[in-house]
PDB file of N, CA and C in Angstrom:
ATOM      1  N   UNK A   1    -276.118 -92.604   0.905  1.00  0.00           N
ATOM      2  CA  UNK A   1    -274.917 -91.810   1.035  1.00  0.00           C
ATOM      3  C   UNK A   1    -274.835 -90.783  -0.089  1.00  0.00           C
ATOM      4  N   UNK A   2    -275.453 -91.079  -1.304  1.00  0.00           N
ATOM      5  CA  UNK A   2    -275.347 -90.018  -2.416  1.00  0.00           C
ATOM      6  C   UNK A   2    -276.057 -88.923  -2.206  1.00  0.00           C
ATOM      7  N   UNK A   3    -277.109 -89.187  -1.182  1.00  0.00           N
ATOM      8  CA  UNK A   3    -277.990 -87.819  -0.926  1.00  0.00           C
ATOM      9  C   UNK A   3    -277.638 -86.985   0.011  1.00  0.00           C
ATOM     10  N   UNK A   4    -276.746 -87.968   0.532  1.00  0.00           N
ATOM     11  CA  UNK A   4    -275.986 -87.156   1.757  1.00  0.00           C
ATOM     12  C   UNK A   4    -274.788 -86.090   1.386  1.00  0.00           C
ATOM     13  N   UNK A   5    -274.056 -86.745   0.341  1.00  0.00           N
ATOM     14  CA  UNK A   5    -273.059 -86.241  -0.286  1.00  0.00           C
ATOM     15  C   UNK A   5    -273.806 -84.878  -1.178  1.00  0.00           C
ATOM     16  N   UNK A   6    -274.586 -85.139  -2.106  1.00  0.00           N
ATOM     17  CA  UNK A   6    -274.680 -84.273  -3.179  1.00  0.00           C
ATOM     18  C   UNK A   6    -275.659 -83.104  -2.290  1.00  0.00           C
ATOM     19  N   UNK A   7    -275.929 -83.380  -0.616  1.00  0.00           N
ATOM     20  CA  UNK A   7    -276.546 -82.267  -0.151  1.00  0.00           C
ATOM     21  C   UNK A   7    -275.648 -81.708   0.093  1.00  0.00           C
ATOM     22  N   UNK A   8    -274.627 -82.004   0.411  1.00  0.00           N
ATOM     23  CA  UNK A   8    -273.119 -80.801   0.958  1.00  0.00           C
ATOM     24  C   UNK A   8    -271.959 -80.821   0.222  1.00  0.00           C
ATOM     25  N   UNK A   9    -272.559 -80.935  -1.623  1.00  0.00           N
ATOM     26  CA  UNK A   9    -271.650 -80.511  -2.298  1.00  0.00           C
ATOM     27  C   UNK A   9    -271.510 -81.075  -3.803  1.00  0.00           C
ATOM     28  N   UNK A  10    -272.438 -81.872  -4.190  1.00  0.00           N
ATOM     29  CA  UNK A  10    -272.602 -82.497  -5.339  1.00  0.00           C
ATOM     30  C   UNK A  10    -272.275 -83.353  -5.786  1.00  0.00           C
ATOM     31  N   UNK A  11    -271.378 -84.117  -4.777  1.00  0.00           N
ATOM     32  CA  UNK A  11    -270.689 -85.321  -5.061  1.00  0.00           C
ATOM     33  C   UNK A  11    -271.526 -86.468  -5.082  1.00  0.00           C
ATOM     34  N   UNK A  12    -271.166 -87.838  -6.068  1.00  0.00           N
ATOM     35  CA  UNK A  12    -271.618 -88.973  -6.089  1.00  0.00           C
ATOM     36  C   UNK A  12    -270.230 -89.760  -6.121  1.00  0.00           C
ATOM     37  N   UNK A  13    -271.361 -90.935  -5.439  1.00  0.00           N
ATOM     38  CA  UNK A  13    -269.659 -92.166  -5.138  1.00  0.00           C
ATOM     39  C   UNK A  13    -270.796 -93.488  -5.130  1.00  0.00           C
ATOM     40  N   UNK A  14    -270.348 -94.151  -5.937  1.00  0.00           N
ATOM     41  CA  UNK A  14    -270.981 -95.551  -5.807  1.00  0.00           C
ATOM     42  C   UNK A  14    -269.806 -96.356  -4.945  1.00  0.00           C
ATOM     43  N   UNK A  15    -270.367 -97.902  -4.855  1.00  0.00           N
ATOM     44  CA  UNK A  15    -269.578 -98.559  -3.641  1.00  0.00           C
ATOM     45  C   UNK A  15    -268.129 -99.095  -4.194  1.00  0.00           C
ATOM     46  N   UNK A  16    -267.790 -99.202  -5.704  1.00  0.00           N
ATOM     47  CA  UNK A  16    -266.927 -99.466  -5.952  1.00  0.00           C
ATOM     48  C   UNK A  16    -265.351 -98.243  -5.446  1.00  0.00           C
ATOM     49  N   UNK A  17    -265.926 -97.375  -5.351  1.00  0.00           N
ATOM     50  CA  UNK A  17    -265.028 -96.085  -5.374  1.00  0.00           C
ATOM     51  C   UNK A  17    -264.792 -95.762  -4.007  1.00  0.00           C
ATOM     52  N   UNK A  18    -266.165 -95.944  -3.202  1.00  0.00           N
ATOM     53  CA  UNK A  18    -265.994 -95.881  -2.095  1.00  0.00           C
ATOM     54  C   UNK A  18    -265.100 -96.881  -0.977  1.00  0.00           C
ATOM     55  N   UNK A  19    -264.906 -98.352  -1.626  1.00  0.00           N
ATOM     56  CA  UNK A  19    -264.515 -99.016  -1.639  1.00  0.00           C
ATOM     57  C   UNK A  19    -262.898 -98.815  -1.736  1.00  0.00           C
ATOM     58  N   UNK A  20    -262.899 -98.385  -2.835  1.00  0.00           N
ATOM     59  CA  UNK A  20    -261.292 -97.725  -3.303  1.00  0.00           C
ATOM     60  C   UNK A  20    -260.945 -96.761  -2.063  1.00  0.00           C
ATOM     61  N   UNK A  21    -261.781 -95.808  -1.806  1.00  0.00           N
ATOM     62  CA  UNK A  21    -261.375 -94.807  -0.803  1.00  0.00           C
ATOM     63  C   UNK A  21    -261.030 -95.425   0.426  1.00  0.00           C
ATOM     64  N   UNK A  22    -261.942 -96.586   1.058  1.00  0.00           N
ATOM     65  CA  UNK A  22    -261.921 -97.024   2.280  1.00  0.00           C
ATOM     66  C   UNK A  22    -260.538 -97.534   2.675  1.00  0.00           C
ATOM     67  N   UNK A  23    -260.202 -98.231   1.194  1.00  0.00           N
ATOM     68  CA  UNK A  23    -258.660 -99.267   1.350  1.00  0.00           C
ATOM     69  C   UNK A  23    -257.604 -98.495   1.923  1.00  0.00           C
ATOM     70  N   UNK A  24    -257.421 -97.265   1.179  1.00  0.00           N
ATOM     71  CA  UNK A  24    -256.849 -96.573   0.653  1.00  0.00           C
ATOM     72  C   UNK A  24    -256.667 -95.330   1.975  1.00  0.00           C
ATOM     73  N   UNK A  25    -257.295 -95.041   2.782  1.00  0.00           N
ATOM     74  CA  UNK A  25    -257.555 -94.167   3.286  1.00  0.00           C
ATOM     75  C   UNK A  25    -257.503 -94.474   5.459  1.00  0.00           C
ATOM     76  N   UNK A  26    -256.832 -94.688   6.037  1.00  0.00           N
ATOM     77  CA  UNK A  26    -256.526 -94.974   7.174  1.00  0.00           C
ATOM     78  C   UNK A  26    -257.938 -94.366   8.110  1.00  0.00           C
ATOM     79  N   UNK A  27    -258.266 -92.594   8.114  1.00  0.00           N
ATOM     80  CA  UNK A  27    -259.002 -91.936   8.741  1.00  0.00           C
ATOM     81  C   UNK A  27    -260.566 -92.478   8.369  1.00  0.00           C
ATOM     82  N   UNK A  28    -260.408 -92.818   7.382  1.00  0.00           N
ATOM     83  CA  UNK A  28    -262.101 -92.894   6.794  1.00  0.00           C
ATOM     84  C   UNK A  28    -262.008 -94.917   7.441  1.00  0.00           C
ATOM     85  N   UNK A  29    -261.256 -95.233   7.603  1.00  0.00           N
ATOM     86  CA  UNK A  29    -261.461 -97.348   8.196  1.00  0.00           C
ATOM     87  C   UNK A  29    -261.739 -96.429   9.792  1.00  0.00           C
ATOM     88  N   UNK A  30    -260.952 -95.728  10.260  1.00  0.00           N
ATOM     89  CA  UNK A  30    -261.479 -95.646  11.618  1.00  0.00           C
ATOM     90  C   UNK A  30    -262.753 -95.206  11.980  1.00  0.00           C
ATOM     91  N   UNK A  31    -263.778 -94.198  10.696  1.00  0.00           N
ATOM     92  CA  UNK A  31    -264.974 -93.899  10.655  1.00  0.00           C
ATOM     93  C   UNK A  31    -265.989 -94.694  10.465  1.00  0.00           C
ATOM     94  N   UNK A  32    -265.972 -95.677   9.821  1.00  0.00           N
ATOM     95  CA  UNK A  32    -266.168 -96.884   9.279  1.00  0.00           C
ATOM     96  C   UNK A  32    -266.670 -97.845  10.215  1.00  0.00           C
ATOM     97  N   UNK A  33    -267.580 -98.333  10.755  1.00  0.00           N
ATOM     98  CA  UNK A  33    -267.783 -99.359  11.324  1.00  0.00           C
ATOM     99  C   UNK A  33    -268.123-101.308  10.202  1.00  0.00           C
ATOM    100  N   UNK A  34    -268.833-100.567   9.020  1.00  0.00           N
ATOM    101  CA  UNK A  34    -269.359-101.268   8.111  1.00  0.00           C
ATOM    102  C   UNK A  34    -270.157-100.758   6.747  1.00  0.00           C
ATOM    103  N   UNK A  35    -269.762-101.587   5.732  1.00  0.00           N
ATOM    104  CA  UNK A  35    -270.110-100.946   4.765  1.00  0.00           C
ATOM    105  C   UNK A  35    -270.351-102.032   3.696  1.00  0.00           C
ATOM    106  N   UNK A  36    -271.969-101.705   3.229  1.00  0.00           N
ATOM    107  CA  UNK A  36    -272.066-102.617   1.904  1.00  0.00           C
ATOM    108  C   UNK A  36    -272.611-101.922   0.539  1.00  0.00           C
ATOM    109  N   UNK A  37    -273.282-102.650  -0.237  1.00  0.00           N
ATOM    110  CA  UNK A  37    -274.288-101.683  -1.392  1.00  0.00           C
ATOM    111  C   UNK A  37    -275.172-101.238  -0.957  1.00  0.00           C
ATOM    112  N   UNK A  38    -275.976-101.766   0.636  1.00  0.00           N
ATOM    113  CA  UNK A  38    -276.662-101.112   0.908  1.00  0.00           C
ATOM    114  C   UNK A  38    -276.870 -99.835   1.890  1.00  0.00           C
ATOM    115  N   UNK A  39    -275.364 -99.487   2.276  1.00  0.00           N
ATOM    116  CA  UNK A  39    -275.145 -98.417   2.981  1.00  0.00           C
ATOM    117  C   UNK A  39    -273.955 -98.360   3.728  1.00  0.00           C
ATOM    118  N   UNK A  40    -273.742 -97.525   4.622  1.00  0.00           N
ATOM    119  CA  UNK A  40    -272.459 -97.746   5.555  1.00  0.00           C
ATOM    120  C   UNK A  40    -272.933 -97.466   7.234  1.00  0.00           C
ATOM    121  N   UNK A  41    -272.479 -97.986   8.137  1.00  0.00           N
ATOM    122  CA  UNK A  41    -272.704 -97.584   9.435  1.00  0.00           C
ATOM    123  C   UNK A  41    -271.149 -96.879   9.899  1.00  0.00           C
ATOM    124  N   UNK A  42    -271.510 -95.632  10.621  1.00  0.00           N
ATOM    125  CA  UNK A  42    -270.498 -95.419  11.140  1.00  0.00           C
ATOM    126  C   UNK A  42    -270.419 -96.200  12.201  1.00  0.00           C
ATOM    127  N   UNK A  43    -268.925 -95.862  12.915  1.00  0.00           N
ATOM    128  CA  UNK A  43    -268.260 -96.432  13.664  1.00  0.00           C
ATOM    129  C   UNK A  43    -268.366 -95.395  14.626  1.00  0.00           C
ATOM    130  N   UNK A  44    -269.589 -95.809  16.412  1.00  0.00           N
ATOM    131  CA  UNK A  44    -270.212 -94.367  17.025  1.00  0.00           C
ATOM    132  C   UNK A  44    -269.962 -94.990  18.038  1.00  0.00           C
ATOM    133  N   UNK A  45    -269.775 -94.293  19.609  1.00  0.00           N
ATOM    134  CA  UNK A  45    -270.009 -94.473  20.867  1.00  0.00           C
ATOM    135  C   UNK A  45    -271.864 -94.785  21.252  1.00  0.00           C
ATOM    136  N   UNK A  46    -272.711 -94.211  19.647  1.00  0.00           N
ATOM    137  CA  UNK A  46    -273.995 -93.550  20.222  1.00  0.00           C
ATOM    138  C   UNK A  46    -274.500 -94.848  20.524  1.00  0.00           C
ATOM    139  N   UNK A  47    -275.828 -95.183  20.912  1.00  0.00           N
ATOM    140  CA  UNK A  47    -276.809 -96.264  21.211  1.00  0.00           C
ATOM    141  C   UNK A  47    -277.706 -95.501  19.842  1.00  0.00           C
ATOM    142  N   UNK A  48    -278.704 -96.592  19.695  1.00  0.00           N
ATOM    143  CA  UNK A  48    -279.582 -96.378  18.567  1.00  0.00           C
ATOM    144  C   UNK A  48    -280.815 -95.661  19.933  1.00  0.00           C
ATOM    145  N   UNK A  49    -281.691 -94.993  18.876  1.00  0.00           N
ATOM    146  CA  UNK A  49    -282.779 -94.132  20.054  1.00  0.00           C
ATOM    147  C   UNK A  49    -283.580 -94.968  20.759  1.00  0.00           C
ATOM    148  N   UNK A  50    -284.050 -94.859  22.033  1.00  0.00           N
ATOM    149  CA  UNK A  50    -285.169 -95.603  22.797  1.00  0.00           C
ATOM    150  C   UNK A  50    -285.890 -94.935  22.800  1.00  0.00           C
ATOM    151  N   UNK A  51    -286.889 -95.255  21.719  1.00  0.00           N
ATOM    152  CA  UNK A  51    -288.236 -94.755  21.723  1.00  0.00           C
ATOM    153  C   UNK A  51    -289.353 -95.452  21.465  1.00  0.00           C
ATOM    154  N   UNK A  52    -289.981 -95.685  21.952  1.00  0.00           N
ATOM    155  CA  UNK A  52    -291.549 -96.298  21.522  1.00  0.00           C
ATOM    156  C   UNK A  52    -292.199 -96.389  20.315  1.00  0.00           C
ATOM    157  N   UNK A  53    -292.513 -97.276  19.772  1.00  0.00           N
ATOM    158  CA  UNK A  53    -292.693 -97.207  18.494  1.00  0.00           C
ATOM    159  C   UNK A  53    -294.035 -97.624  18.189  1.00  0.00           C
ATOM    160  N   UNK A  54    -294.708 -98.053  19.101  1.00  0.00           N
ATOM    161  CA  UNK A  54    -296.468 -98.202  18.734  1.00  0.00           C
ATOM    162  C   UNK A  54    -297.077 -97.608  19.844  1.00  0.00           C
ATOM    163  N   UNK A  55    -298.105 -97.430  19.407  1.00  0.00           N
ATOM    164  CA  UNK A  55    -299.052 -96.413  19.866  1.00  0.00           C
ATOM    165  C   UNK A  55    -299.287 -96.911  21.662  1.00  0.00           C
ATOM    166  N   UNK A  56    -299.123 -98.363  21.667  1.00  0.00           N
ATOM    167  CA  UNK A  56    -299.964 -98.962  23.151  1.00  0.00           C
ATOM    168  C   UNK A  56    -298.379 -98.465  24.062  1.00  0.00           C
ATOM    169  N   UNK A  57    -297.242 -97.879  23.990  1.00  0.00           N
ATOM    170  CA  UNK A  57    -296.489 -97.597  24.842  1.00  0.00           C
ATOM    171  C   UNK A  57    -296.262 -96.096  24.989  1.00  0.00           C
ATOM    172  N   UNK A  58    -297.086 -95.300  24.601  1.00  0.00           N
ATOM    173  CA  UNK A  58    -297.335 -93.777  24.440  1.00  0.00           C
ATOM    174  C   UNK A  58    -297.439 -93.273  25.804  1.00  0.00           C
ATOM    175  N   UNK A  59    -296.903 -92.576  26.479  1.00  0.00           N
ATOM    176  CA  UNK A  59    -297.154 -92.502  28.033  1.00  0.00           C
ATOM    177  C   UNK A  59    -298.586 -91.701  28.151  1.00  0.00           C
ATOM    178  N   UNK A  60    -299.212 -91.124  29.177  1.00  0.00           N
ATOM    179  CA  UNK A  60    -299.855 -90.334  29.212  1.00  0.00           C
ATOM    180  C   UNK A  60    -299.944 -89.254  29.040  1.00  0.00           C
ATOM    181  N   UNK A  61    -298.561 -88.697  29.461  1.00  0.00           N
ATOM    182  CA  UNK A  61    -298.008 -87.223  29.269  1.00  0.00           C
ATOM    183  C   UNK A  61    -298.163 -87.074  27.792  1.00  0.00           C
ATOM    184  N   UNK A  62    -297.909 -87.679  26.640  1.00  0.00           N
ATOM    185  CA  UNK A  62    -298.017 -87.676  25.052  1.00  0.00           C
ATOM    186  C   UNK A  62    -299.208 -87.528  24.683  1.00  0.00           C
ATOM    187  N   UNK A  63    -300.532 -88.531  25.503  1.00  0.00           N
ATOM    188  CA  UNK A  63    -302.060 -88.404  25.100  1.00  0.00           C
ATOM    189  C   UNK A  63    -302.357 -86.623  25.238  1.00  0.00           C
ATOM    190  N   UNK A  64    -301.939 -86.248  26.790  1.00  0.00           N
ATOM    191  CA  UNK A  64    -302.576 -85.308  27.520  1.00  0.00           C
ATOM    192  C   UNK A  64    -302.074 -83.967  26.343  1.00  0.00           C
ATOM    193  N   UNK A  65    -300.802 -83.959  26.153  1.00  0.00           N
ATOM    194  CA  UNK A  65    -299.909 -82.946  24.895  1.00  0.00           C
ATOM    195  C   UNK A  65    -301.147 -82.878  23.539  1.00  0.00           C
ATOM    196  N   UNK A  66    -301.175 -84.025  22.926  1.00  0.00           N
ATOM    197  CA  UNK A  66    -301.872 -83.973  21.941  1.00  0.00           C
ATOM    198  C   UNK A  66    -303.639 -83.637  22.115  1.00  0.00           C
ATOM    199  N   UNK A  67    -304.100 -83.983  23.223  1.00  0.00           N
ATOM    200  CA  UNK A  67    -305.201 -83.683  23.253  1.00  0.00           C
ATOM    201  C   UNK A  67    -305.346 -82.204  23.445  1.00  0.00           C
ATOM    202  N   UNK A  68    -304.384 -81.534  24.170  1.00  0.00           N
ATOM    203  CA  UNK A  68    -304.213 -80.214  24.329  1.00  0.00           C
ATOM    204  C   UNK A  68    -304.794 -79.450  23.230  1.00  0.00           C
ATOM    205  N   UNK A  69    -303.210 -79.605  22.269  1.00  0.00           N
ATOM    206  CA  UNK A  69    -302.998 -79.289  20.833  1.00  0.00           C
ATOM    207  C   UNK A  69    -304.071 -79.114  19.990  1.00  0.00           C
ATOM    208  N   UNK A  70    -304.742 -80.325  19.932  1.00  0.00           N
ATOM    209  CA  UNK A  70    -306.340 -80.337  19.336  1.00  0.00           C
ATOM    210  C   UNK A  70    -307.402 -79.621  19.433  1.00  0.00           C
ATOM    211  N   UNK A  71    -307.585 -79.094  21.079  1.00  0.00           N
ATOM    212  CA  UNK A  71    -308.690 -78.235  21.946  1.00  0.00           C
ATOM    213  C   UNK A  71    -307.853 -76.941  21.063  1.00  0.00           C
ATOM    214  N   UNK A  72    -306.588 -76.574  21.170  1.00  0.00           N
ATOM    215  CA  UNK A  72    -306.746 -75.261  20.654  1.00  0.00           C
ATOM    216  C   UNK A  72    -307.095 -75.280  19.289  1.00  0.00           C
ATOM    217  N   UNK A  73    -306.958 -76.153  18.096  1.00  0.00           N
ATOM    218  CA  UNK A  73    -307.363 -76.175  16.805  1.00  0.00           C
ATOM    219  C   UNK A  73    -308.423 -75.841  16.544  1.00  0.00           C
ATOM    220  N   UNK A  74    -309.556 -75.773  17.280  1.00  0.00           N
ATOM    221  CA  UNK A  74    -310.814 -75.910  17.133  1.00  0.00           C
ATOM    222  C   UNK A  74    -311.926 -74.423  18.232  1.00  0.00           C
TER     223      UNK A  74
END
């Protein structure tokens, strides 16, 4: 969260403060799904991504792209 912060503006907040803010703050508990030292999850409608994550579920269409890609490198 500090890298997130100090990219759009320089701010740092450790969890004690953030903590303070959360209590304290009605709009930011409804943003909030969960929050520890090791991060916070918002509170989203989203699903996490479905994507394939090892190589043996790569469709074909992905081989055929990359092999493309390659033929023109060369």
């Amino acid at each position: 969260m500090n890298r997130i912060l100090n990219n759009v503006g320089g701010l740092s907040i450790n969890y004690d403060s953030f903590k303070q803010a959360y209590d304290n703050n009605p709009t930011l508990k409804k943003m909030i799904k969960n929050f520890d030292q090791k991060g916070v999850t918002l509170d989203t409608n989203a699903e996490g991504p479905d994507m394939p994550t090892t190589k043996g579920k790569r469709t074909k269409g992905i081989d055929a792209m990359a092999k493309r890609a390659t033929k023109k490198r060369s």
